[in-house]
N, C-alpha and C. Protein backbone atom coordinates (compact mmCIF):
# COMPACT_ATOMS: atom_id res chain seq x y z
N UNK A 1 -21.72 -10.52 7.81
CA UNK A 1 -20.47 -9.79 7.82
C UNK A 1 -20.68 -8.45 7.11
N UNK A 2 -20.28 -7.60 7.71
CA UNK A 2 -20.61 -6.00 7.44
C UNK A 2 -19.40 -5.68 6.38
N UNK A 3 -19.22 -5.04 5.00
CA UNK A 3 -18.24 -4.55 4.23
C UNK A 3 -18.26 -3.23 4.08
N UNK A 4 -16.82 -2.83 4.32
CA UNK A 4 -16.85 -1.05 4.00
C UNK A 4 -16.16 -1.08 2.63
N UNK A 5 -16.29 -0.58 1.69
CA UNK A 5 -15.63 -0.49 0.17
C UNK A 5 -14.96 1.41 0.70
N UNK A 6 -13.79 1.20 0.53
CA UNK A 6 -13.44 2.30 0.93
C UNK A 6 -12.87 3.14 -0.50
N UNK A 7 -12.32 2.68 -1.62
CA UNK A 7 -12.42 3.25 -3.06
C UNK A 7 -12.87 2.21 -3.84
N UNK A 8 -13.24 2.45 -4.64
CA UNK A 8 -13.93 2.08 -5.84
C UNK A 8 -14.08 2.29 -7.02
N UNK A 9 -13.32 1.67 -7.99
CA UNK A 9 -13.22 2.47 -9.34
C UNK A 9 -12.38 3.62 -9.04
N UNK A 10 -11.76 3.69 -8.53
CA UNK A 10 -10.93 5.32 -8.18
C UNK A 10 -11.62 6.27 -7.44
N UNK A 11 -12.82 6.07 -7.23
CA UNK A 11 -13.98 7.21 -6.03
C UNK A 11 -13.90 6.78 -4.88
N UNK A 12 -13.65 7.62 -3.99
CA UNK A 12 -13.81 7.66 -2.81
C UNK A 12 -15.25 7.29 -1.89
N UNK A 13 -15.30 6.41 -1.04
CA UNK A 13 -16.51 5.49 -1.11
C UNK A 13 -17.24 5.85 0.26
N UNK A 14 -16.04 5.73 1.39
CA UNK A 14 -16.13 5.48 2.72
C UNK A 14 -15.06 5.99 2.92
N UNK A 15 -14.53 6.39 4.48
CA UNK A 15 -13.87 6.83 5.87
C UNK A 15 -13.44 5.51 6.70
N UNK A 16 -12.77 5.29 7.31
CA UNK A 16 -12.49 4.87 8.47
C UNK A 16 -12.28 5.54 9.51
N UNK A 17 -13.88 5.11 10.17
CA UNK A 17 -13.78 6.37 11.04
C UNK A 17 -14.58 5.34 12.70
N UNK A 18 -13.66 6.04 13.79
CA UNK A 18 -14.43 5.66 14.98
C UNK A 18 -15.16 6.54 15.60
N UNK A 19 -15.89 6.44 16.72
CA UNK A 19 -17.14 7.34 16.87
C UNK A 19 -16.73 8.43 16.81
N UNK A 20 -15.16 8.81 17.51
CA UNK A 20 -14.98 10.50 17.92
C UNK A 20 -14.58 10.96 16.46
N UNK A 21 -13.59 10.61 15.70
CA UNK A 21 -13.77 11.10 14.28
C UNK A 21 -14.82 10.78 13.27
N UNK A 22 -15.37 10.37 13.83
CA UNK A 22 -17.30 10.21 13.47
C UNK A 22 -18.16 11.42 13.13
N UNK A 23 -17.76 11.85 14.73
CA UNK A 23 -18.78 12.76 15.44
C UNK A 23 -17.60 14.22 14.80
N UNK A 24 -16.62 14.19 14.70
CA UNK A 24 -15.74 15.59 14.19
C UNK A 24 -16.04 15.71 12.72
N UNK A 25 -16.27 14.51 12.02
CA UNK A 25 -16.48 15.03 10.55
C UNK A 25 -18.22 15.43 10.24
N UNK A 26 -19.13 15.04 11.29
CA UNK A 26 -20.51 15.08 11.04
C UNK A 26 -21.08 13.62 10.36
N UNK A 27 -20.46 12.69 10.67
CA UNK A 27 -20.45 11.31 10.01
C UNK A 27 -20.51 9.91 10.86
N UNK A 28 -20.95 9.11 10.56
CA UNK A 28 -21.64 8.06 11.10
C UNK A 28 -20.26 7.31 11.56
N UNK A 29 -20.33 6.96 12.75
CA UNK A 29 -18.95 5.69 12.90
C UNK A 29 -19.06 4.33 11.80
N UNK A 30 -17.76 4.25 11.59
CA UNK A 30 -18.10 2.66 10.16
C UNK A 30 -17.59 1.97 11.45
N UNK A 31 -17.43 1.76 13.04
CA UNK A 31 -16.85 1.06 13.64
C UNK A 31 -15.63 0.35 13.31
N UNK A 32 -14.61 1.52 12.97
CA UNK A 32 -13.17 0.86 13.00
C UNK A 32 -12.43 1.38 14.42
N UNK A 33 -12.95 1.53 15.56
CA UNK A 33 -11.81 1.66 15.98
C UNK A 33 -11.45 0.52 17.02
N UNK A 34 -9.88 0.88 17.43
CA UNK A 34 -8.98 -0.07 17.88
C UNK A 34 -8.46 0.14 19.29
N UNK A 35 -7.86 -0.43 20.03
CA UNK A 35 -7.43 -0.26 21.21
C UNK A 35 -5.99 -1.02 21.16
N UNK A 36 -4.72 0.39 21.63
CA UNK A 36 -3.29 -0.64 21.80
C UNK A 36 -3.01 0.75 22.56
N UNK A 37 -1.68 0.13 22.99
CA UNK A 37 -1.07 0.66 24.03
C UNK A 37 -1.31 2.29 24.36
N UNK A 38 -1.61 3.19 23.38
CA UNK A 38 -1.40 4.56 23.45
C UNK A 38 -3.04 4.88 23.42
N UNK A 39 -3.94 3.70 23.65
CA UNK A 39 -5.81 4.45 24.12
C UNK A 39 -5.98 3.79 22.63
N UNK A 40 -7.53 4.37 22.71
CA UNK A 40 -8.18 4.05 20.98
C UNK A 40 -8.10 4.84 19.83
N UNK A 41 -7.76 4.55 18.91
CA UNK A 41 -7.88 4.99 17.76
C UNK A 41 -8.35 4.44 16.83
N UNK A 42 -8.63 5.02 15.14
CA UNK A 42 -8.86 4.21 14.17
C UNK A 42 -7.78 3.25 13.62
N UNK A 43 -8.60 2.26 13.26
CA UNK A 43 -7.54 0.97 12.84
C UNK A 43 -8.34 0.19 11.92
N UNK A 44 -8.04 -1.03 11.81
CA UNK A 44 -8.50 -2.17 10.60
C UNK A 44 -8.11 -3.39 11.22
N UNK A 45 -9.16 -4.26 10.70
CA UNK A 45 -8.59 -5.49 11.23
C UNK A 45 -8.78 -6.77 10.46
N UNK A 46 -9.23 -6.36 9.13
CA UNK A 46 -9.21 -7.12 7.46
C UNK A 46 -9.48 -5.96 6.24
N UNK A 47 -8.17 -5.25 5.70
CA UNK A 47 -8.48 -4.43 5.01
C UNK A 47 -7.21 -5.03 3.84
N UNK A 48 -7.70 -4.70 2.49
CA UNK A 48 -7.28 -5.81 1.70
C UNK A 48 -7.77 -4.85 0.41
N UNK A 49 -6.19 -4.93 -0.84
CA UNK A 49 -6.68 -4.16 -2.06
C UNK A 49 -6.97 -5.90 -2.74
N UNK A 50 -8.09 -5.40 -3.32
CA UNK A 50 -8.69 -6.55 -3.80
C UNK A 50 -7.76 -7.11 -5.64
N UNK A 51 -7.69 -8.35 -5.55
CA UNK A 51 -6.34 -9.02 -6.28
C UNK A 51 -6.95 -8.54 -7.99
N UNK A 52 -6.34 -7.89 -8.63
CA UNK A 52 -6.27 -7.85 -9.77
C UNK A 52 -5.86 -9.20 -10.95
N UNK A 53 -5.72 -9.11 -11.89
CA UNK A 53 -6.23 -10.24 -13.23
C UNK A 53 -4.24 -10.56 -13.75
N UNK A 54 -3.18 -9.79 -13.50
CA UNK A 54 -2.05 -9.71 -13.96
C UNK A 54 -0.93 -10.78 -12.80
N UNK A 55 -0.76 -11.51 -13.21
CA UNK A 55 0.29 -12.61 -12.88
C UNK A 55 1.79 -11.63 -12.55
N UNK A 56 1.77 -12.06 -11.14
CA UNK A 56 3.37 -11.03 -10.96
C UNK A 56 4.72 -11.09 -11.50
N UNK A 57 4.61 -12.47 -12.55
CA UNK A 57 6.18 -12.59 -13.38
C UNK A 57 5.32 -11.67 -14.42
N UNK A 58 4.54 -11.51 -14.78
CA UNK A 58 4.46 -10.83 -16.23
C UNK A 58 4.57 -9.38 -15.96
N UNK A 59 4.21 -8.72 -14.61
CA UNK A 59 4.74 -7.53 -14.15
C UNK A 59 5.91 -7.47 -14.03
N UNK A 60 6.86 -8.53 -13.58
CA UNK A 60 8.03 -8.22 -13.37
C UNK A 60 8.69 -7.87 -14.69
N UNK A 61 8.34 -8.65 -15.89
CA UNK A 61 8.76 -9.21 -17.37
C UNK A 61 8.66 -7.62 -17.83
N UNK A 62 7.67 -6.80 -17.55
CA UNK A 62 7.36 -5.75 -18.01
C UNK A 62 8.01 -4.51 -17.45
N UNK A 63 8.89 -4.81 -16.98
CA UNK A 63 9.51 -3.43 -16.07
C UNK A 63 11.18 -3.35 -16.46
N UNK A 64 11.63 -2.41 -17.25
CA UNK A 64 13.05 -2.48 -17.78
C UNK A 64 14.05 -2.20 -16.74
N UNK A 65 13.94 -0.79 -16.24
CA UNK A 65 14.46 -0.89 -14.70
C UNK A 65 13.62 -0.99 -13.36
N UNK A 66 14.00 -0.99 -12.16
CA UNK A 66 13.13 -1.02 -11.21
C UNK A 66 13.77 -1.33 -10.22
N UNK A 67 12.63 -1.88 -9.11
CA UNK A 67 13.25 -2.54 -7.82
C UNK A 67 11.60 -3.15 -7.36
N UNK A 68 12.00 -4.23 -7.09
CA UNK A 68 10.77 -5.41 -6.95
C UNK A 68 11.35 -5.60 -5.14
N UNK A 69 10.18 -4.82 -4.32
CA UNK A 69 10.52 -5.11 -2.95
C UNK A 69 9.74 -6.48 -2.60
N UNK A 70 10.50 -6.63 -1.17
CA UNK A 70 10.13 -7.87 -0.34
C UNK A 70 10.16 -7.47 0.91
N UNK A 71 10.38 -6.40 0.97
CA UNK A 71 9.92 -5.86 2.40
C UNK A 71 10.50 -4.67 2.35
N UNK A 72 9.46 -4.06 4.05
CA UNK A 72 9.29 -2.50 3.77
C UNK A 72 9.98 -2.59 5.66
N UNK A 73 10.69 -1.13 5.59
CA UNK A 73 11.39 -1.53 7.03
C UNK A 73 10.39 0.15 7.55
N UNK A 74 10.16 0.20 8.73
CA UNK A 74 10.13 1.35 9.56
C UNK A 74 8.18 2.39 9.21
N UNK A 75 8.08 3.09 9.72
CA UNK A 75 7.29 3.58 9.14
C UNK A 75 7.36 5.00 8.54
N UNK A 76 6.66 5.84 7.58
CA UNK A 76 6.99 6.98 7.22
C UNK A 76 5.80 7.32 6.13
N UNK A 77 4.68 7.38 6.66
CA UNK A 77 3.57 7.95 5.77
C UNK A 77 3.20 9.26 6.62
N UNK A 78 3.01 10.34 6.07
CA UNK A 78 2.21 11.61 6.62
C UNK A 78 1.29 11.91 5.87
N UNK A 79 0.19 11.60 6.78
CA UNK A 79 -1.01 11.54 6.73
C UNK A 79 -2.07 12.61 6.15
N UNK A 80 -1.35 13.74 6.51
CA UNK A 80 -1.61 14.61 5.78
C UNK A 80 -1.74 15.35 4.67
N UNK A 81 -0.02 15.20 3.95
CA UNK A 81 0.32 15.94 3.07
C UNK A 81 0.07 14.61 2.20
N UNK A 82 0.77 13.43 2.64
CA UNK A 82 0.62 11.90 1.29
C UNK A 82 1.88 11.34 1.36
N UNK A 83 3.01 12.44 1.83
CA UNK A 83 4.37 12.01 1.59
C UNK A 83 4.68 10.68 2.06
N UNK A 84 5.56 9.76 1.79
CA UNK A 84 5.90 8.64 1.71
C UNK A 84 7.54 8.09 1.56
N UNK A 85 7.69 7.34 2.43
CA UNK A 85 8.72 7.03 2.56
C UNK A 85 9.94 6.26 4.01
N UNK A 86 10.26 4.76 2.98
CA UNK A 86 10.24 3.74 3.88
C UNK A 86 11.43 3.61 3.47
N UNK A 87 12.36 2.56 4.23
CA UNK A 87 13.18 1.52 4.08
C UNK A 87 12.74 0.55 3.33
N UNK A 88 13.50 -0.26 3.15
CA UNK A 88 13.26 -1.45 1.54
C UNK A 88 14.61 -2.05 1.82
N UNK A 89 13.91 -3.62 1.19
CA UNK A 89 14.83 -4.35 0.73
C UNK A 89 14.30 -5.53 -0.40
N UNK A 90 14.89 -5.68 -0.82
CA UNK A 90 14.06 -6.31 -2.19
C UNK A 90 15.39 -6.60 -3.40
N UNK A 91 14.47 -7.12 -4.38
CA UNK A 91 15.24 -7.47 -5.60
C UNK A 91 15.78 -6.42 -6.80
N UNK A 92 16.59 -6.04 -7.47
CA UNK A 92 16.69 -5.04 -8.60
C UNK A 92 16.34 -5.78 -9.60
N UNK A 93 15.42 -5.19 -10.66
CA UNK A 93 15.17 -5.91 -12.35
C UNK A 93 15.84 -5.17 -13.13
N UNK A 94 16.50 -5.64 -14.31
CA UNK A 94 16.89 -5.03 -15.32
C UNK A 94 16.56 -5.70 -16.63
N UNK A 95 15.97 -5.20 -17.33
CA UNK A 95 15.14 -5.46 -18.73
C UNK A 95 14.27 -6.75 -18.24
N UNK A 96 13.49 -6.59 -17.47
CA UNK A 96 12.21 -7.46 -16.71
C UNK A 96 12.49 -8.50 -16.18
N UNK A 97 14.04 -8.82 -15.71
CA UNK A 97 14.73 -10.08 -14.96
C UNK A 97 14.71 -9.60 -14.10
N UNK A 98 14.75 -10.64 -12.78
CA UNK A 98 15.18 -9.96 -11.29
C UNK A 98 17.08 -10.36 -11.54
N UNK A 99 17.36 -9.47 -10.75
CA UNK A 99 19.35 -9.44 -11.12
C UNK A 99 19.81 -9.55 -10.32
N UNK A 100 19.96 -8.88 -9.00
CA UNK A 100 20.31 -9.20 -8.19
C UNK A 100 19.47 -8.63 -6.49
N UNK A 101 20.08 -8.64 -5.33
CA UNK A 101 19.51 -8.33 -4.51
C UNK A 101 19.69 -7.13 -3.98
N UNK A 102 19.22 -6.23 -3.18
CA UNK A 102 19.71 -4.99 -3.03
C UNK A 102 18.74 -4.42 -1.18
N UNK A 103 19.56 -4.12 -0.49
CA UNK A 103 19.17 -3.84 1.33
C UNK A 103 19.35 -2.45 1.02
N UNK A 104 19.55 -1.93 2.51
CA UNK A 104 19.80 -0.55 2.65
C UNK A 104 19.23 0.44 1.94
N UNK A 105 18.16 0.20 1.29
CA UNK A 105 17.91 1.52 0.77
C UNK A 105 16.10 2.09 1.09
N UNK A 106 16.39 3.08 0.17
CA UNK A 106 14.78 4.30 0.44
C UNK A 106 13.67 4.51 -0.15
N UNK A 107 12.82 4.19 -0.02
CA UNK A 107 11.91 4.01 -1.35
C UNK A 107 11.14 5.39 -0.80
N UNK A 108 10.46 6.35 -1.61
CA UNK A 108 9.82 7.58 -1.46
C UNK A 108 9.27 7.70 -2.43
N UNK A 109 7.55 8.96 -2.40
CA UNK A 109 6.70 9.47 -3.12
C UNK A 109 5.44 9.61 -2.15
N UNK A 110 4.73 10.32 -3.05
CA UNK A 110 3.52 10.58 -2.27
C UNK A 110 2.41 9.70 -2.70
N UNK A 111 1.37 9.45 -1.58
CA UNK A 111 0.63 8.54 -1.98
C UNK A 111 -0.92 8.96 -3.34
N UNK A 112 -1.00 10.23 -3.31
CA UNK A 112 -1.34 10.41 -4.32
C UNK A 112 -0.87 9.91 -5.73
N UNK A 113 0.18 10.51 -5.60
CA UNK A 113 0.94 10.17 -7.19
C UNK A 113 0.60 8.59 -6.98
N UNK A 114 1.41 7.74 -6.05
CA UNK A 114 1.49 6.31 -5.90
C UNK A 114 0.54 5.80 -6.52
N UNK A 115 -0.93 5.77 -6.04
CA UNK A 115 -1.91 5.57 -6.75
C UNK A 115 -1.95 5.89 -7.99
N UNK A 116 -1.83 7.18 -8.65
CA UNK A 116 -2.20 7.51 -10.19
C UNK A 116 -1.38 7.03 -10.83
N UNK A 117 -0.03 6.00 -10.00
CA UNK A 117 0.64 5.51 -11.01
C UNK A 117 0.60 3.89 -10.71
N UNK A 118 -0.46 3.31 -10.62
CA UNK A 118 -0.76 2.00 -10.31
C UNK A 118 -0.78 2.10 -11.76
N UNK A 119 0.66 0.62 -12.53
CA UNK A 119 0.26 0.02 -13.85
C UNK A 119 -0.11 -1.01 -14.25
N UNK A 120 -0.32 -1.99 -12.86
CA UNK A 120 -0.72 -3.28 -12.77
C UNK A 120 -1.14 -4.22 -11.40
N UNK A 121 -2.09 -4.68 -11.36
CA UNK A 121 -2.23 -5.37 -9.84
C UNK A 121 -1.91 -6.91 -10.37
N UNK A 122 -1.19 -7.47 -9.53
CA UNK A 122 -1.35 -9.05 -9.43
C UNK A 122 -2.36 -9.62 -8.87
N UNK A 123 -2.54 -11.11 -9.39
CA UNK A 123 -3.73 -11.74 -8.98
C UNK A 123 -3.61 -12.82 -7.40
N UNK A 124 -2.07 -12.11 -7.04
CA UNK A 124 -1.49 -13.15 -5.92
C UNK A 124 -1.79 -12.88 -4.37
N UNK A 125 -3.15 -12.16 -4.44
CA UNK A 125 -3.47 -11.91 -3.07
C UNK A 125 -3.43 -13.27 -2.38
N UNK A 126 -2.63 -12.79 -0.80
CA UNK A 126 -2.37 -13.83 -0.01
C UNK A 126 -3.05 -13.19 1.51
N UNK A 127 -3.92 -13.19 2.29
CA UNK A 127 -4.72 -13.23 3.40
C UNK A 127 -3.30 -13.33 4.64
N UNK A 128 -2.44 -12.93 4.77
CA UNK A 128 -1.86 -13.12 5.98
C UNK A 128 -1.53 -12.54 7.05
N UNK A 129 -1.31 -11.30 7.43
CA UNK A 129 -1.75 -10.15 8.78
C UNK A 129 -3.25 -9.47 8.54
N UNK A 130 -3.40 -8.22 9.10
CA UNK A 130 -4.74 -7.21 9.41
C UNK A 130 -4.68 -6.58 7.85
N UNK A 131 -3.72 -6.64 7.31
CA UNK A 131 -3.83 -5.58 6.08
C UNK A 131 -3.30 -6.71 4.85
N UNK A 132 -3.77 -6.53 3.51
CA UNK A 132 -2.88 -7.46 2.61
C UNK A 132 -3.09 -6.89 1.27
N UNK A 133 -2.17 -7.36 0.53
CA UNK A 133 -2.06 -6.71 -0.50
C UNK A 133 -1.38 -7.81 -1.70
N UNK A 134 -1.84 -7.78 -3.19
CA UNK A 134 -1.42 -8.16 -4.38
C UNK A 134 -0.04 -7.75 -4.75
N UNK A 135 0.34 -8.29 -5.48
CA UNK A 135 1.70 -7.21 -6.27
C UNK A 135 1.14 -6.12 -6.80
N UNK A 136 1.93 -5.11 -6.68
CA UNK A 136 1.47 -3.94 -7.30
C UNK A 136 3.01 -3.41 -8.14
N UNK A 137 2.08 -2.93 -9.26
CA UNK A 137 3.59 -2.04 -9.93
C UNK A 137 3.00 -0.58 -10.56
N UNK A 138 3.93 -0.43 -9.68
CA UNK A 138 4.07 1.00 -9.51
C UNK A 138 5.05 2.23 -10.34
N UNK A 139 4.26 2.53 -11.75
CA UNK A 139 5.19 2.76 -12.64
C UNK A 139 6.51 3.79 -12.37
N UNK A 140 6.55 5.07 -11.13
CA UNK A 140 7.38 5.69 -10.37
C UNK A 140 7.23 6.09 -9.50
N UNK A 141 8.69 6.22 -8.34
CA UNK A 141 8.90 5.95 -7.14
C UNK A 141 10.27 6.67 -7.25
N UNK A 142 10.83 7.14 -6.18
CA UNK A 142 12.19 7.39 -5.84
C UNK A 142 12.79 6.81 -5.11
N UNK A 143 14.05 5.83 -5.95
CA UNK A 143 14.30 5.03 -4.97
C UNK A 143 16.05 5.65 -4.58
N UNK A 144 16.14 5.29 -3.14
CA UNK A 144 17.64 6.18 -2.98
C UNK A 144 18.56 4.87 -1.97
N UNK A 145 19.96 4.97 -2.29
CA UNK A 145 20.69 4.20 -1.86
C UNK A 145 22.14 3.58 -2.63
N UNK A 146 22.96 2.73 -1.67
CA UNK A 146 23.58 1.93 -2.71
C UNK A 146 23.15 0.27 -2.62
């Protein structure tokens, strides 16, 4: 089984790249690409932030205000600039309790910042679609709604 480490320690490692953005950057295909309805492009088909050492109640315990999602609605990453920004629905915490529940609203930031403000990974990686992910807490975010 072939592994691409795509960051590492915070360095940039690898690309996901298929032959034609291969061949545009001067760079070797890592063979990600994909085929769906609109032709081929790059894609993934086990890509996974690897589970950190922090138990997700003790992240939660640690967060005075917030919003602890459970799902992300629509899409809204630009790819370019980093900007960010989804639908949500999820739980509200107040002084590290979950309180109540909360729909309708906006979660936004750029994925730069997003990253530089990773303050904790959970150790609750769960394997279940093409992409997966730990708890993450994310010390700020803009969240908009009622």
């Amino acid at each position: 089984m072939r592994r691409t480490v795509l960051v590492e320690e915070g360095v940039l490692r690898s690309y996901l790249l298929d032959t034609y953005s291969g061949r545009k950057l001067g760079l070797p295909s890592t063979h990600h690409a994909a085929r769906d309805g609109s032709g081929v492009s790059v894609s993934t088909t086990n890509l996974h932030l690897a589970a950190g050492d922090r138990d997700p109640a003790d992240l939660i315990r640690s967060v005075k205000n917030g919003l602890y999602v459970t799902e992300l609605i629509g899409f809204g990453v630009n790819g370019v600039t980093g900007d960010y920004s989804r639908g949500a629905v999820g739980l509200w915490i107040e002084n590290g309790e979950l309180a109540y529940p909360v729909e309708e609203i906006t979660i936004a930031g750029n994925l730069l910042d997003m990253f530089h403000a990773v303050e904790g990974i959970g150790n609750d990686l769960v394997f279940r679609d093409r992409t997966a992910a730990p708890t993450l807490l994310i010390g700020r975010m803009t969240v908009a709604g009622s």
